[in-house]
Every structure is written in C-alpha cells, then in structure tokens.
C-alpha atoms as a PDB file:
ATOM      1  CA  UNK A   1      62.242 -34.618  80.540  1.00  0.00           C
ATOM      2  CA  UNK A   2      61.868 -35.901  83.867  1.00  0.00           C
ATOM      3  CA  UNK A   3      63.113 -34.869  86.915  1.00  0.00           C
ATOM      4  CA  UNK A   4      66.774 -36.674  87.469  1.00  0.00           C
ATOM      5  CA  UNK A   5      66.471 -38.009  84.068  1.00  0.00           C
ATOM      6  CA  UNK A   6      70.121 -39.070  82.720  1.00  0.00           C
ATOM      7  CA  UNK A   7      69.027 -38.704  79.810  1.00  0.00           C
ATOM      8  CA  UNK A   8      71.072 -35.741  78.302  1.00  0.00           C
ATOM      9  CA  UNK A   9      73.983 -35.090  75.735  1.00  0.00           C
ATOM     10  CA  UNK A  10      75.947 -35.016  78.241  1.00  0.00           C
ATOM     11  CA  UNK A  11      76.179 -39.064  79.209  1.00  0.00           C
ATOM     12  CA  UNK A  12      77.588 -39.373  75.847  1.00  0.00           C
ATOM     13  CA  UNK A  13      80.976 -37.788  77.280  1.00  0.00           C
ATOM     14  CA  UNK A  14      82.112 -41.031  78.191  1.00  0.00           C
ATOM     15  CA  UNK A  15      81.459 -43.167  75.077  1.00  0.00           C
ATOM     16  CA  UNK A  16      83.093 -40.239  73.047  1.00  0.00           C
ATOM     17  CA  UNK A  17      85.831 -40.180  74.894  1.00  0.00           C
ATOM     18  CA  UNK A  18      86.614 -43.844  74.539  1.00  0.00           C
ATOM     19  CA  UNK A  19      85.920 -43.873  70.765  1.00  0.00           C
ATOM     20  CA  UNK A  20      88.300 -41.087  70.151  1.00  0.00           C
ATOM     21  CA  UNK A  21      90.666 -42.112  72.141  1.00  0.00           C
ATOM     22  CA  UNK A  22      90.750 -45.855  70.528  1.00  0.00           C
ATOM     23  CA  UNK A  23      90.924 -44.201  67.200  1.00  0.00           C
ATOM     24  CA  UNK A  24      94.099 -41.729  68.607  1.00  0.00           C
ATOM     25  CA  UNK A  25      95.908 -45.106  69.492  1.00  0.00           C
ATOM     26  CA  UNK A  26      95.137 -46.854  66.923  1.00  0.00           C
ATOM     27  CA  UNK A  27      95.894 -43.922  64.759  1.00  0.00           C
ATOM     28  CA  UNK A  28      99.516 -43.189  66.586  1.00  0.00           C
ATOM     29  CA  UNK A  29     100.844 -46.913  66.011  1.00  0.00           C
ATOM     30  CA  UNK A  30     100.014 -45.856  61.905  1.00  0.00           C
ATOM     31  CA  UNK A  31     101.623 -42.564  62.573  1.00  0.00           C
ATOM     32  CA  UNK A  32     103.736 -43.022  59.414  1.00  0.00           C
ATOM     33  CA  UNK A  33     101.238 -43.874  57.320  1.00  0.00           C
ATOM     34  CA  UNK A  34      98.413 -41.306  58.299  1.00  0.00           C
ATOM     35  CA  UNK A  35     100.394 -38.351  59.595  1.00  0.00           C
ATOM     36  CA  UNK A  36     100.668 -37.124  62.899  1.00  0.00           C
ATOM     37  CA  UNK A  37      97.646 -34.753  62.962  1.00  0.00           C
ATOM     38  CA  UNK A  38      95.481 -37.635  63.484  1.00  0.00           C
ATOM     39  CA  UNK A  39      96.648 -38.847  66.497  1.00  0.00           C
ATOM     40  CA  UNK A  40      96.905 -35.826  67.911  1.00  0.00           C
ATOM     41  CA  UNK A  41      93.522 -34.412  67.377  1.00  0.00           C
ATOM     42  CA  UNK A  42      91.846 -37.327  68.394  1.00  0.00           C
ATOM     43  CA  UNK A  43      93.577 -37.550  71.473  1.00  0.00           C
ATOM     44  CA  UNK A  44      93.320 -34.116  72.382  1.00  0.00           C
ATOM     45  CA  UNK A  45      89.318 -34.414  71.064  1.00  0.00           C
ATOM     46  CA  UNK A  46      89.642 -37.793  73.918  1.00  0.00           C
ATOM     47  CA  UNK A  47      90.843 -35.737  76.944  1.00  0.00           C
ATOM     48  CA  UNK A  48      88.477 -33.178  76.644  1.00  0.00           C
ATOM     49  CA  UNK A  49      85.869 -34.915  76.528  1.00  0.00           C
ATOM     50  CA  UNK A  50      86.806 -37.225  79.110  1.00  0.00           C
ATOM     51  CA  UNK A  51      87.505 -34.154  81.726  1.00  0.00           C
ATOM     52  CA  UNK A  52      84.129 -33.107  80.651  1.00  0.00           C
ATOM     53  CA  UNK A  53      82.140 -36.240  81.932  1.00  0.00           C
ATOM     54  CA  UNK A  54      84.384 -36.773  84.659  1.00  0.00           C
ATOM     55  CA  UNK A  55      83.409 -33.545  85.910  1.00  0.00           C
ATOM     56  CA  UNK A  56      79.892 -34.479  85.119  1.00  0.00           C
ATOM     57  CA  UNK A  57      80.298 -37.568  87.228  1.00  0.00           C
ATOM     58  CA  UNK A  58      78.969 -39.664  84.028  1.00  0.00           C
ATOM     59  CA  UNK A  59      80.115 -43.020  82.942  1.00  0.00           C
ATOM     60  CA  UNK A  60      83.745 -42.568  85.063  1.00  0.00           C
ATOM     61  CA  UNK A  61      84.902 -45.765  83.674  1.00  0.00           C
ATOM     62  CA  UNK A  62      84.426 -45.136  80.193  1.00  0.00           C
ATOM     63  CA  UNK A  63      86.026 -41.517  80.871  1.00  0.00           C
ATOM     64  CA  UNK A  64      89.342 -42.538  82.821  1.00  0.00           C
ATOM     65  CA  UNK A  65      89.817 -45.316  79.917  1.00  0.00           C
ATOM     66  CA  UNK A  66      89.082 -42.705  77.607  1.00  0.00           C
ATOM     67  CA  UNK A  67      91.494 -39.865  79.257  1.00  0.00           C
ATOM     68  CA  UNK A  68      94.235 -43.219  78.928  1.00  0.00           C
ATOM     69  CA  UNK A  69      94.064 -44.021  75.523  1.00  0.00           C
ATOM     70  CA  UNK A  70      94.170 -39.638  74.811  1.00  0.00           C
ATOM     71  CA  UNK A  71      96.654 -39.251  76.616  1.00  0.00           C
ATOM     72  CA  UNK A  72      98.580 -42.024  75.136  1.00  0.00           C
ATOM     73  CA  UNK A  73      97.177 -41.112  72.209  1.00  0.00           C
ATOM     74  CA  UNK A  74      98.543 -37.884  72.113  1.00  0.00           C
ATOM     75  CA  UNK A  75     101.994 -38.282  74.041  1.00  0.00           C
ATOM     76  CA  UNK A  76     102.941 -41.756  71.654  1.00  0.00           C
ATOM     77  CA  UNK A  77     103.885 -39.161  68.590  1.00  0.00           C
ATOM     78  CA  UNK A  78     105.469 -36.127  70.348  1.00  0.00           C
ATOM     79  CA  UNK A  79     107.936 -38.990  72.189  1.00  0.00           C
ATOM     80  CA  UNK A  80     108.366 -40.407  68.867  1.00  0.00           C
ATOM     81  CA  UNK A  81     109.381 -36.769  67.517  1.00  0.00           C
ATOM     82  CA  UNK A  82     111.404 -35.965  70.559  1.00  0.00           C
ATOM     83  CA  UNK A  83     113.329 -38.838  70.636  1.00  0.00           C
ATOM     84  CA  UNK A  84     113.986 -40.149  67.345  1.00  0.00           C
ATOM     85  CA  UNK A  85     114.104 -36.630  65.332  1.00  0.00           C
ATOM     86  CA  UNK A  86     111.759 -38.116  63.032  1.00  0.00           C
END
C-alpha cells in the first residue's frame, strides 16, 4: 500500500454504520414482529462502529447518520418498554 493510501478496513466504518443502523430502524418499527433483540443489536453494532470512524476521521457523514439511526435504533424499543409496559 501506498503511502496515505485510504485504502484500509477501516473506511468501511462509515458505510457499516449506516447499514446497521437502517436495518436497527427499520427493525424497531417491526419490533413486534421480530423481537426486540434485533433492534437492539444492530443499533448498538451502528454506534460502535460509527464512534469508530468518527474517531478515524473517515466518511463523517455516513458516521453521524449512522450514530442517528443507532441511536434511534436502539432507544425506539427501550421507550417503547418503559413507557407502555409492553
């Protein structure tokens, strides 16, 4: 590899973080039908990876969407637990 060369696992950070944290959203609207773990895990999966390339410096929009939708990801079901008692 060259010198400065971005190309490296670690741009992938971003692109990660996005997928899984589409799938967490997507995944905490069908909470009922496909459980809670799934949402959570992805979401978690989202915000690590995203604090990962943001500390990187690597694809920063694709991170900070990514941390978002995790975050929301993960926070959708526990509100849903805490407030409804479902």
């Amino acid at each position: 590899m060259a010198a400065g060369s971005a190309d490296s696992p670690a741009t992938l950070y971003g692109p990660a973080s996005l997928t899984f944290g589409a799938v967490a959203v997507i995944a905490a609207v069908f909470a009922g039908f496909v459980g809670m773990a799934i949402p959570l895990l992805f979401g978690s999966l989202a915000v690590t990876f995203a604090l990962l390339g943001l500390a990187r410096r690597l694809n920063r929009g694709q991170c900070v969407t990514g941390l978002a939708l995790g975050a929301l990801g993960v926070l959708y079901p526990v509100f849903l637990v805490t407030v409804l008692g479902v």
